[in-house]
C-alpha atoms as a PDB file:
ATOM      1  CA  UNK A   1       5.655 -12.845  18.081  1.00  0.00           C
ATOM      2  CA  UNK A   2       2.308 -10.688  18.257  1.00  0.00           C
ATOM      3  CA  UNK A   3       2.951  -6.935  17.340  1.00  0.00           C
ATOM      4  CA  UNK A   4       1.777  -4.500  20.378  1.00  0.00           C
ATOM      5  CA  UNK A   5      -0.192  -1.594  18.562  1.00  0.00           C
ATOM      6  CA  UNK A   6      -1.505   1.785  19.452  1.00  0.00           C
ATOM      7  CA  UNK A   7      -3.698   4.070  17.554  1.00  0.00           C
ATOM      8  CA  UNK A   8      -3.701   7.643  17.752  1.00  0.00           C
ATOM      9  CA  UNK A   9      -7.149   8.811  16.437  1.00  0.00           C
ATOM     10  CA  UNK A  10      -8.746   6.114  17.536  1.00  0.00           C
ATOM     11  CA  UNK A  11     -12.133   7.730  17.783  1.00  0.00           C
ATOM     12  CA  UNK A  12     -12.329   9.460  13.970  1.00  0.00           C
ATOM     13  CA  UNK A  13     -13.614   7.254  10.992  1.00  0.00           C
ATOM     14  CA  UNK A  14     -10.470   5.995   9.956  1.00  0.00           C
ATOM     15  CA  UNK A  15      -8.615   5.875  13.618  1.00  0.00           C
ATOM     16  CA  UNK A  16     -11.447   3.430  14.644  1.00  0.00           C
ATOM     17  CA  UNK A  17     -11.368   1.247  10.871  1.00  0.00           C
ATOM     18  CA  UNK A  18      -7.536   0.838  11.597  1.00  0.00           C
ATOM     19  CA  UNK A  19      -8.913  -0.338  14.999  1.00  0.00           C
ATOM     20  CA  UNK A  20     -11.174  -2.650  13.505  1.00  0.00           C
ATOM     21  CA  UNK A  21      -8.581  -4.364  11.228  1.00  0.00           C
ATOM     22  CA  UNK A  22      -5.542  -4.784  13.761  1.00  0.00           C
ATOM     23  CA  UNK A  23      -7.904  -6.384  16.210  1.00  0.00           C
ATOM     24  CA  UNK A  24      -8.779  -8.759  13.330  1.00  0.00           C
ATOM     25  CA  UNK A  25      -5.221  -9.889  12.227  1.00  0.00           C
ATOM     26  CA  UNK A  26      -3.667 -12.463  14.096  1.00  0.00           C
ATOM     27  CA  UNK A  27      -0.279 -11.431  13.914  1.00  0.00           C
ATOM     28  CA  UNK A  28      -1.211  -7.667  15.834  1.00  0.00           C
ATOM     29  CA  UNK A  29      -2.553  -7.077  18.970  1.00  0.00           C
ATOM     30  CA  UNK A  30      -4.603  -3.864  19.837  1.00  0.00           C
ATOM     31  CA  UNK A  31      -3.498  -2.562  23.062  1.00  0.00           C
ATOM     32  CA  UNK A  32      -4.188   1.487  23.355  1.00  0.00           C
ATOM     33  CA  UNK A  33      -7.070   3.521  21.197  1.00  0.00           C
ATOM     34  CA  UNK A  34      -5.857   7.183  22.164  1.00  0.00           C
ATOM     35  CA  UNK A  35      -7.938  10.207  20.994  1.00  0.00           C
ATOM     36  CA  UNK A  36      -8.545  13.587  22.896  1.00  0.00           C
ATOM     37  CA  UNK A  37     -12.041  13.858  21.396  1.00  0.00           C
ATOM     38  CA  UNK A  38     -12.885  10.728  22.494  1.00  0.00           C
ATOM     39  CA  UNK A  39     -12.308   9.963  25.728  1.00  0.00           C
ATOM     40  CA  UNK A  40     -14.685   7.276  27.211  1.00  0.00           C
ATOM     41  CA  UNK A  41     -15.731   5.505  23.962  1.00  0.00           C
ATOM     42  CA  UNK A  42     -14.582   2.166  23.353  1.00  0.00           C
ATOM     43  CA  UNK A  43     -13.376   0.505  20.401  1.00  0.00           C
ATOM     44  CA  UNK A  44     -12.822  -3.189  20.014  1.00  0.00           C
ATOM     45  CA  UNK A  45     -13.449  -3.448  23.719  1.00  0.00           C
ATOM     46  CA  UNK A  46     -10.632  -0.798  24.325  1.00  0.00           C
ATOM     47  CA  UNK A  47     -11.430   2.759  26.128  1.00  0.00           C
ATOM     48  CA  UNK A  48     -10.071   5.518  24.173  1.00  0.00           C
ATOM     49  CA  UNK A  49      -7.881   7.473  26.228  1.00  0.00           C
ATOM     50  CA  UNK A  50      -5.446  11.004  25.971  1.00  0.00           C
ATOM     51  CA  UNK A  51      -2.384   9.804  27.533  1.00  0.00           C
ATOM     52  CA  UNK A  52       0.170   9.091  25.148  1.00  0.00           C
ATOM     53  CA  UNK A  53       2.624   8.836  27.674  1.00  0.00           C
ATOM     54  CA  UNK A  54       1.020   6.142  29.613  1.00  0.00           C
ATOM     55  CA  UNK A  55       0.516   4.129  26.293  1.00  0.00           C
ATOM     56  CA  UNK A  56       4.525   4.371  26.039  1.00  0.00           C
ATOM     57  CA  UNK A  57       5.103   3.292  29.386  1.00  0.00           C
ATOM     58  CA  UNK A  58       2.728   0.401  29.331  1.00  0.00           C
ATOM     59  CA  UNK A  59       4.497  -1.533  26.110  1.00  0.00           C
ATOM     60  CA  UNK A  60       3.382  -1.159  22.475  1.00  0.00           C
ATOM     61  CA  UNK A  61       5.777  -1.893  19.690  1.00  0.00           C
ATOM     62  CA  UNK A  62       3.689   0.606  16.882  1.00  0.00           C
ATOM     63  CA  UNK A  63       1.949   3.201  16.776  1.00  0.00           C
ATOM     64  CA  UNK A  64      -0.313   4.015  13.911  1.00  0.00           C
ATOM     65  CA  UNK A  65      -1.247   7.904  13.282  1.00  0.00           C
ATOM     66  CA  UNK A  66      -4.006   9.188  11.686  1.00  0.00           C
ATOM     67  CA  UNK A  67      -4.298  12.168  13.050  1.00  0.00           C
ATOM     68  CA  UNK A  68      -3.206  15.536  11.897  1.00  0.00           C
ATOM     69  CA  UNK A  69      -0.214  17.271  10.743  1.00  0.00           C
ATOM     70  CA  UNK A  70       0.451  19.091  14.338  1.00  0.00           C
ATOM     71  CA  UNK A  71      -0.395  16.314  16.386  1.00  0.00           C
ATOM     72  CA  UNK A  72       1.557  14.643  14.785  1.00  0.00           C
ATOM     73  CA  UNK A  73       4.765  16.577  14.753  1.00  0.00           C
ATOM     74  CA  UNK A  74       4.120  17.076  18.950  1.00  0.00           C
ATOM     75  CA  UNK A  75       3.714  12.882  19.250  1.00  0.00           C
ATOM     76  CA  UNK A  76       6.047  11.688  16.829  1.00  0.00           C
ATOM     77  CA  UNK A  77       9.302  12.725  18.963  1.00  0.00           C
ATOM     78  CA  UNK A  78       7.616  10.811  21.853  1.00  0.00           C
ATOM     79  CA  UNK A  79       7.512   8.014  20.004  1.00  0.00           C
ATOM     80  CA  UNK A  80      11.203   8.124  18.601  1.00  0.00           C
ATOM     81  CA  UNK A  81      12.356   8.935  21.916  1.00  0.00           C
ATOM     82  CA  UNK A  82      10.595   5.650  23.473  1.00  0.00           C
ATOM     83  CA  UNK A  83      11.945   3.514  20.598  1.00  0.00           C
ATOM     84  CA  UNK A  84       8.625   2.993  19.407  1.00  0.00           C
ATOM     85  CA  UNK A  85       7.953   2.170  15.932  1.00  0.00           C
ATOM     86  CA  UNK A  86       5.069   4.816  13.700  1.00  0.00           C
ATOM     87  CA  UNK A  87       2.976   4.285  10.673  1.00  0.00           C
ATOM     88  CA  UNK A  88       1.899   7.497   9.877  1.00  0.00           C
ATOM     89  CA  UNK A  89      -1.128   8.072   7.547  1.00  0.00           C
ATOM     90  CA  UNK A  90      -1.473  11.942   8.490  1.00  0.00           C
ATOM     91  CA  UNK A  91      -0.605  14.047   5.379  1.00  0.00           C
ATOM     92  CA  UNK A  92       0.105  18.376   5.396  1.00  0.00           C
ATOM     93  CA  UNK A  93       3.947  17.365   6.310  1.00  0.00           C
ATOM     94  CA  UNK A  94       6.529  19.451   4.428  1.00  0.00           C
ATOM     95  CA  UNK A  95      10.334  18.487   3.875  1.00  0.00           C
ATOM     96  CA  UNK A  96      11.504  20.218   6.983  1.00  0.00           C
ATOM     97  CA  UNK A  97       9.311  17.537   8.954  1.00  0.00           C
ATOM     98  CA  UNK A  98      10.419  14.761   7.188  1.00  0.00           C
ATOM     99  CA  UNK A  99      14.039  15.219   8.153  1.00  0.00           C
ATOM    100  CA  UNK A 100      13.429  16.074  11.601  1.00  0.00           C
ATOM    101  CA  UNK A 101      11.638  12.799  11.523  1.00  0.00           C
ATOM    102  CA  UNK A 102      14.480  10.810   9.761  1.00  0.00           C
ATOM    103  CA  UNK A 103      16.872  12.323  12.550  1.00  0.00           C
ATOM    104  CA  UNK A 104      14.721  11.146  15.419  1.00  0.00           C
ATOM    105  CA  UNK A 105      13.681   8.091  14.217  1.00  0.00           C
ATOM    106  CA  UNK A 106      17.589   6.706  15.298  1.00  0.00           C
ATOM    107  CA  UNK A 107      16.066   3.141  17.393  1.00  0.00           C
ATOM    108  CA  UNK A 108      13.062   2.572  15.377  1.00  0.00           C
ATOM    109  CA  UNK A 109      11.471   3.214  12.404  1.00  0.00           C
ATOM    110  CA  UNK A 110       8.813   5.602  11.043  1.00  0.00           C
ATOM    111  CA  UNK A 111       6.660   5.258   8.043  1.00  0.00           C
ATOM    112  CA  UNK A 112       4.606   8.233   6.531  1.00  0.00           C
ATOM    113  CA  UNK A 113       2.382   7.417   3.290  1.00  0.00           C
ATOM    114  CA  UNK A 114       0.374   9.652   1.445  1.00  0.00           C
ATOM    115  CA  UNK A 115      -2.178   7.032   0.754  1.00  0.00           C
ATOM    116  CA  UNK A 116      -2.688   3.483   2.025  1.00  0.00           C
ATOM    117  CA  UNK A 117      -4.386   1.751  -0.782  1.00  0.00           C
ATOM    118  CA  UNK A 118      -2.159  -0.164  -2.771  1.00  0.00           C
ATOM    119  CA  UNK A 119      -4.624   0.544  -5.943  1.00  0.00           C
ATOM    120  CA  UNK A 120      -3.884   4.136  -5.108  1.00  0.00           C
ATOM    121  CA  UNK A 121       0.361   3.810  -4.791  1.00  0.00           C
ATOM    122  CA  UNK A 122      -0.193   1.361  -8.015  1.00  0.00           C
ATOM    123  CA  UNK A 123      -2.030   4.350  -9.705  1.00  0.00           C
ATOM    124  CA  UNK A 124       0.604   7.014  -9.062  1.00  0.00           C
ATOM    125  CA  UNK A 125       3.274   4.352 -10.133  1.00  0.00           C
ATOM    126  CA  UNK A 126       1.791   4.430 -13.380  1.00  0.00           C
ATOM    127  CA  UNK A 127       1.361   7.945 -13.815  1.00  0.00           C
ATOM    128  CA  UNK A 128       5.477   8.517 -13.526  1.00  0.00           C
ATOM    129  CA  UNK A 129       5.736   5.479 -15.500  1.00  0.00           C
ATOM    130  CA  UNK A 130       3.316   7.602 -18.168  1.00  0.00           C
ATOM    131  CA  UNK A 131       4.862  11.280 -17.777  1.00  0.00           C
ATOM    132  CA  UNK A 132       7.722  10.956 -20.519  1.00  0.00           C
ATOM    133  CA  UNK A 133       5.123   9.554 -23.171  1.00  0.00           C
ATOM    134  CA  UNK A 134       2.523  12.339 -23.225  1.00  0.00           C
ATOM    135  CA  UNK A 135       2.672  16.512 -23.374  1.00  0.00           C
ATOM    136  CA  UNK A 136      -0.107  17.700 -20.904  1.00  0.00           C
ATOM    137  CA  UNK A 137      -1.550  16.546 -17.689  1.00  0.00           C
ATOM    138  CA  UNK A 138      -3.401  17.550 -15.250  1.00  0.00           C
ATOM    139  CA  UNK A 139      -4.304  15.924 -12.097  1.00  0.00           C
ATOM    140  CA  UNK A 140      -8.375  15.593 -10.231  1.00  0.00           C
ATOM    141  CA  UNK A 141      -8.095  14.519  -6.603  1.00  0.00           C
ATOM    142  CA  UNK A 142     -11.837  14.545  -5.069  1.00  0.00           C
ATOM    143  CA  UNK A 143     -12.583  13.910  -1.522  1.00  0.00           C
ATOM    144  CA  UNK A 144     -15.345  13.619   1.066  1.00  0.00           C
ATOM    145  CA  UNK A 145     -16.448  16.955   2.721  1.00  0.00           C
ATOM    146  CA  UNK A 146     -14.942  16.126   5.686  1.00  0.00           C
ATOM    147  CA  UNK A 147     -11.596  16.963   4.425  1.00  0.00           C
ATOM    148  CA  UNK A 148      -9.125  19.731   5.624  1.00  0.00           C
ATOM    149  CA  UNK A 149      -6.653  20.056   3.083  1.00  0.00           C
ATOM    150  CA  UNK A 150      -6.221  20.401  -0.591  1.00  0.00           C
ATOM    151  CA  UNK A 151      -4.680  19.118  -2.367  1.00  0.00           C
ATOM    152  CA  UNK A 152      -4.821  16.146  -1.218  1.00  0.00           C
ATOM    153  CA  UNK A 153      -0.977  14.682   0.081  1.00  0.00           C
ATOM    154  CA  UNK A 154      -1.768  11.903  -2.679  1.00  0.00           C
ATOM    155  CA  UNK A 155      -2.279  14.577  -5.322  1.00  0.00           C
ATOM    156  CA  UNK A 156       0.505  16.563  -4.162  1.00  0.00           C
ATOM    157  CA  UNK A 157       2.904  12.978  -3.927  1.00  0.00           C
ATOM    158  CA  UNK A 158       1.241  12.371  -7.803  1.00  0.00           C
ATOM    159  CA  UNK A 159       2.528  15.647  -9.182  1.00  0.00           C
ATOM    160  CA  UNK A 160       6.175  15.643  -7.574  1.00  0.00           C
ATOM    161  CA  UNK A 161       6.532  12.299  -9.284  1.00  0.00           C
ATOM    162  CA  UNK A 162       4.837  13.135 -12.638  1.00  0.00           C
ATOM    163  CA  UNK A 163       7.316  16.541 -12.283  1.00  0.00           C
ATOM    164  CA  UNK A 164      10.615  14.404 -11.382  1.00  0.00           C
ATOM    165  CA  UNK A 165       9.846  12.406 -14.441  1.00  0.00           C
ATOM    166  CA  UNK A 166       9.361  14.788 -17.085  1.00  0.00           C
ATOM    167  CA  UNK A 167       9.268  18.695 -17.027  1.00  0.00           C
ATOM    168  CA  UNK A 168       8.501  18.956 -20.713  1.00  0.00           C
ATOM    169  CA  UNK A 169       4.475  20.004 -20.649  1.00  0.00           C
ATOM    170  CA  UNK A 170       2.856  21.934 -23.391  1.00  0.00           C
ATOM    171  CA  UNK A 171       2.189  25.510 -22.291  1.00  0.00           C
ATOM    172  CA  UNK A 172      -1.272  26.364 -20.777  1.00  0.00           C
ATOM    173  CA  UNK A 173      -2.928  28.784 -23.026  1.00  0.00           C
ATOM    174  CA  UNK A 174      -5.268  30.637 -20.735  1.00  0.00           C
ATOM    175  CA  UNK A 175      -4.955  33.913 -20.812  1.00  0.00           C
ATOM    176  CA  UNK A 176      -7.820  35.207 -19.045  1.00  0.00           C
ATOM    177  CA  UNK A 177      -9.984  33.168 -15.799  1.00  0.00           C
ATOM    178  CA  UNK A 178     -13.528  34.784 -15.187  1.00  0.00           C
ATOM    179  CA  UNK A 179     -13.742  32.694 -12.144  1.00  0.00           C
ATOM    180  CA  UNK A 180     -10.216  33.657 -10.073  1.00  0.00           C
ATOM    181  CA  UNK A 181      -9.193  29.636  -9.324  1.00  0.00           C
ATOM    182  CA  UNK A 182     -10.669  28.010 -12.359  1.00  0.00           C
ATOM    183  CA  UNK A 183      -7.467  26.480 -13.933  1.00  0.00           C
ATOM    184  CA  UNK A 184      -7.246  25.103 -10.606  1.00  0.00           C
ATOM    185  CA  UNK A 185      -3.523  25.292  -8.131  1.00  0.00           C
ATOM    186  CA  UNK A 186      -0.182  24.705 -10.049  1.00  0.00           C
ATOM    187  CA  UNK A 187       1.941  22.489  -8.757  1.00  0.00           C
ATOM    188  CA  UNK A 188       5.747  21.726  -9.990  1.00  0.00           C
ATOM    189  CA  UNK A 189       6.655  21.877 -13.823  1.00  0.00           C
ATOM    190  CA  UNK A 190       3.582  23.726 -13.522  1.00  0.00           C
ATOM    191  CA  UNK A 191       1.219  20.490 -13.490  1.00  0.00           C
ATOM    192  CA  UNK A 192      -2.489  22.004 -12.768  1.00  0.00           C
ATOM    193  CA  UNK A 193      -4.304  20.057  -9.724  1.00  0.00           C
ATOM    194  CA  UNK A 194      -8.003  19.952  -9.232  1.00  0.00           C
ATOM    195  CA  UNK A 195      -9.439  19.474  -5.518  1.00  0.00           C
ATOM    196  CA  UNK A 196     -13.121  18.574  -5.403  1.00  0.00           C
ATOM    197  CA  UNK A 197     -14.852  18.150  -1.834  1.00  0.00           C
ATOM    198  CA  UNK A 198     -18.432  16.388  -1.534  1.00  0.00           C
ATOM    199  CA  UNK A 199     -20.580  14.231   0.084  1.00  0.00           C
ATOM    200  CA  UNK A 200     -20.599  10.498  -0.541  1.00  0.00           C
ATOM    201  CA  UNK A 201     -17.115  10.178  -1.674  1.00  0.00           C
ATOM    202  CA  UNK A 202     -14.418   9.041  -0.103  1.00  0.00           C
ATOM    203  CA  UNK A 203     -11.332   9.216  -1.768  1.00  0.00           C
ATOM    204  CA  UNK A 204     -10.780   9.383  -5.247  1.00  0.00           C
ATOM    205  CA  UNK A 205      -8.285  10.358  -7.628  1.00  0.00           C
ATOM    206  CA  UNK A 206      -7.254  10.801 -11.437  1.00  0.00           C
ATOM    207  CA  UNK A 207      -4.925  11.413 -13.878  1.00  0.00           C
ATOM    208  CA  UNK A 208      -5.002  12.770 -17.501  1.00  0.00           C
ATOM    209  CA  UNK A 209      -2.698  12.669 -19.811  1.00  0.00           C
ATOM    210  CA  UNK A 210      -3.110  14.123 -23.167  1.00  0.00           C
ATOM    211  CA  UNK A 211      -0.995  14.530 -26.693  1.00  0.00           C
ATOM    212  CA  UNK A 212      -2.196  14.501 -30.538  1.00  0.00           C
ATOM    213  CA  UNK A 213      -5.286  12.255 -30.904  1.00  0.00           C
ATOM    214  CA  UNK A 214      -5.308  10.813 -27.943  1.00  0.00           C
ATOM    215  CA  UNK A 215      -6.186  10.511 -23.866  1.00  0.00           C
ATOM    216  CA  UNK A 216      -4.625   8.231 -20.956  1.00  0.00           C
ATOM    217  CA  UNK A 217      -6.846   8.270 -17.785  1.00  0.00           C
ATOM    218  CA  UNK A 218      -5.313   6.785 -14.509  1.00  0.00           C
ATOM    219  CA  UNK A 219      -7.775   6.816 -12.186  1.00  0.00           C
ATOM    220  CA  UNK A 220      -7.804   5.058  -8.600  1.00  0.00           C
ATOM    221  CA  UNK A 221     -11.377   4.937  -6.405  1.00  0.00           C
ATOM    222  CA  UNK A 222     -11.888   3.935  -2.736  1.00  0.00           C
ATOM    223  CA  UNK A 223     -15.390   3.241  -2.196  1.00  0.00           C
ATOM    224  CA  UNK A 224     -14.416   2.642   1.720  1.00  0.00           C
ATOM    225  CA  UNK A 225     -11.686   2.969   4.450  1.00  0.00           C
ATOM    226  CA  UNK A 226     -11.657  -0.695   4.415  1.00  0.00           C
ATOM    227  CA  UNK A 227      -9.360  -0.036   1.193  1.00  0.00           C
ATOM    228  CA  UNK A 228      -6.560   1.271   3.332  1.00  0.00           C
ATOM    229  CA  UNK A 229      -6.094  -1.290   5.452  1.00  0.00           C
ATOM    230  CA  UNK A 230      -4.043  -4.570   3.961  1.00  0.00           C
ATOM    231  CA  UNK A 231      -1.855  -1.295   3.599  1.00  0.00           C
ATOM    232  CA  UNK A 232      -1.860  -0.281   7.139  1.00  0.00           C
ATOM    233  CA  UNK A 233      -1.320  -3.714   8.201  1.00  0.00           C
ATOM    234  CA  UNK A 234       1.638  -4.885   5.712  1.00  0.00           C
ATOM    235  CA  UNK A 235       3.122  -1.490   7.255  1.00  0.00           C
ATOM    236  CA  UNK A 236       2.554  -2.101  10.758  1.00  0.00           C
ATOM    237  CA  UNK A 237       3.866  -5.583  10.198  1.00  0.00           C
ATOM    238  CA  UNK A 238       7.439  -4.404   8.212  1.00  0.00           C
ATOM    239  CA  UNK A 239       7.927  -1.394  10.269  1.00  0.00           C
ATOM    240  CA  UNK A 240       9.619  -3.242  13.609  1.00  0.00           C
ATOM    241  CA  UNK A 241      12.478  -4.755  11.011  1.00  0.00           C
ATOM    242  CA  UNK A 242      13.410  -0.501  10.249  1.00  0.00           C
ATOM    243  CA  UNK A 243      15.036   2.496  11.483  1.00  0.00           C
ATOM    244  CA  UNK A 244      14.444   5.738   9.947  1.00  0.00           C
ATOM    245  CA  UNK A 245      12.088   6.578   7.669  1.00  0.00           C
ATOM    246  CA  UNK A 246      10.391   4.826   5.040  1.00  0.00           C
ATOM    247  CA  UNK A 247       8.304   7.339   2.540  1.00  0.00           C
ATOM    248  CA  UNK A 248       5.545   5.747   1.222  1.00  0.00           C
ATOM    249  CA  UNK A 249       4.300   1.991   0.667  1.00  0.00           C
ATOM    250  CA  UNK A 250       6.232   1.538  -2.116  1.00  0.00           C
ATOM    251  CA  UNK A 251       9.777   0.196  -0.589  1.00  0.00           C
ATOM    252  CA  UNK A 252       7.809  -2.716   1.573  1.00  0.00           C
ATOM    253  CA  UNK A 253       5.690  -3.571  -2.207  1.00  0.00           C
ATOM    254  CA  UNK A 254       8.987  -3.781  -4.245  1.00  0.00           C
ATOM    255  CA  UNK A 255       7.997  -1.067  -6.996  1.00  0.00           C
END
């Protein structure tokens, strides 16, 4: 059976890559591209549309969102509400959202993911496999200039993991920052995070550990968006078999 699939975003960088790879995969079928900033384009021989509701009403089984945090909390009940399934790449969501998403998300199933690359999910896999080992760490996310937020959701996802493992971490020992920010935002067990925005990168991220004589870098880069999407498609894919939510890529990779 071929998977009916919507994108919200369709018209940004990533909305239209995610375009580009269901239309490719035999097993999913592109139906609706919807973007309000958009309207009129086409993508993969699609017009890009704003009506959500007409998407819902004409049949798709998932919806993939890679939009932003408050479109996506005034969609995602739609979608629930429809039975629609949702892969969700849009990050800025706090706890509150994610069980009001598990509680409407009764008939289908919802999937929201910091990060799509399975190098990336491998990467912060490793670094709570690493936490107990070492005494400081401190986490660099950098990012195209394009970017919104910081830190990043995969940063943020990185340090509640590296925290939840061990909350033993040597004590910083500044006393004194002649640049207000310098030591970077603190994050829990009072982990240090890094955001760095330019242009040319895409998405990038890594994590040092240190104790006595010795380093541990865990570093994850993607060069392109085309390094999200075996993720986005393995997730659009699993998603129709679920109800409720599914955090993360992890569950459907078995780690």
């Amino acid at each position: 059976m071929t998977i009916r699939v919507g994108v919200l975003g369709a018209g940004g960088r990533m909305g239209a890559t995610v375009c580009d790879a269901v239309a490719a995969d035999d097993e999913l079928d592109l139906v609706a591209a919807i973007d309000p900033f958009a309207v009129g384009r086409t993508v993969q021989g699609i017009e890009i549309t704003d009506d959500v509701e007409r998407m819902l009403a004409d049949g798709v089984d998932v919806v993939v969102d890679f939009t932003t945090a408050e479109a996506a909390r005034r969609n995602l009940p739609s979608l629930a509400a429809a039975g629609v399934h949702a892969v969700v790449g849009t990050t800025g969501f706090d706890a509150a959202d994610l069980d009001r998403f598990e509680a409407d998300f009764r008939t289908s199933g919802v999937l929201v993911a910091a990060n799509f690359a399975i190098g990336a999910v491998l990467m912060m896999r490793f670094a709570e496999i690493a936490a107990p080992f070492f005494e400081t760490v401190e986490v660099i996310e950098l990012h195209h200039d394009q970017k919104l937020d910081a830190p990043s959701g995969t940063a943020m996802t990185t340090v509640e993991r590296i925290a939840a493992a061990s909350d033993r971490w040597g004590e910083d020992p500044t006393r004194s920052e002649l640049l207000p920010g310098a030591r970077g935002g603190v994050g829990p067990a009072g982990v240090h995070v890094h955001s760095v925005r330019l242009r040319g990168l895409v998405a990038h991220q890594e994590v040092l550990f240190g104790a006595a004589g010795q380093l541990l870098t865990v570093r994850h880069d993607s060069f392109d968006r085309v390094s999200f999407m075996p993720g986005v498609v393995l997730a659009a894919k699993r998603i129709v078999t679920t109800t409720g939510l599914t955090r993360g890529l992890e569950p459907l990779l078995g780690i």
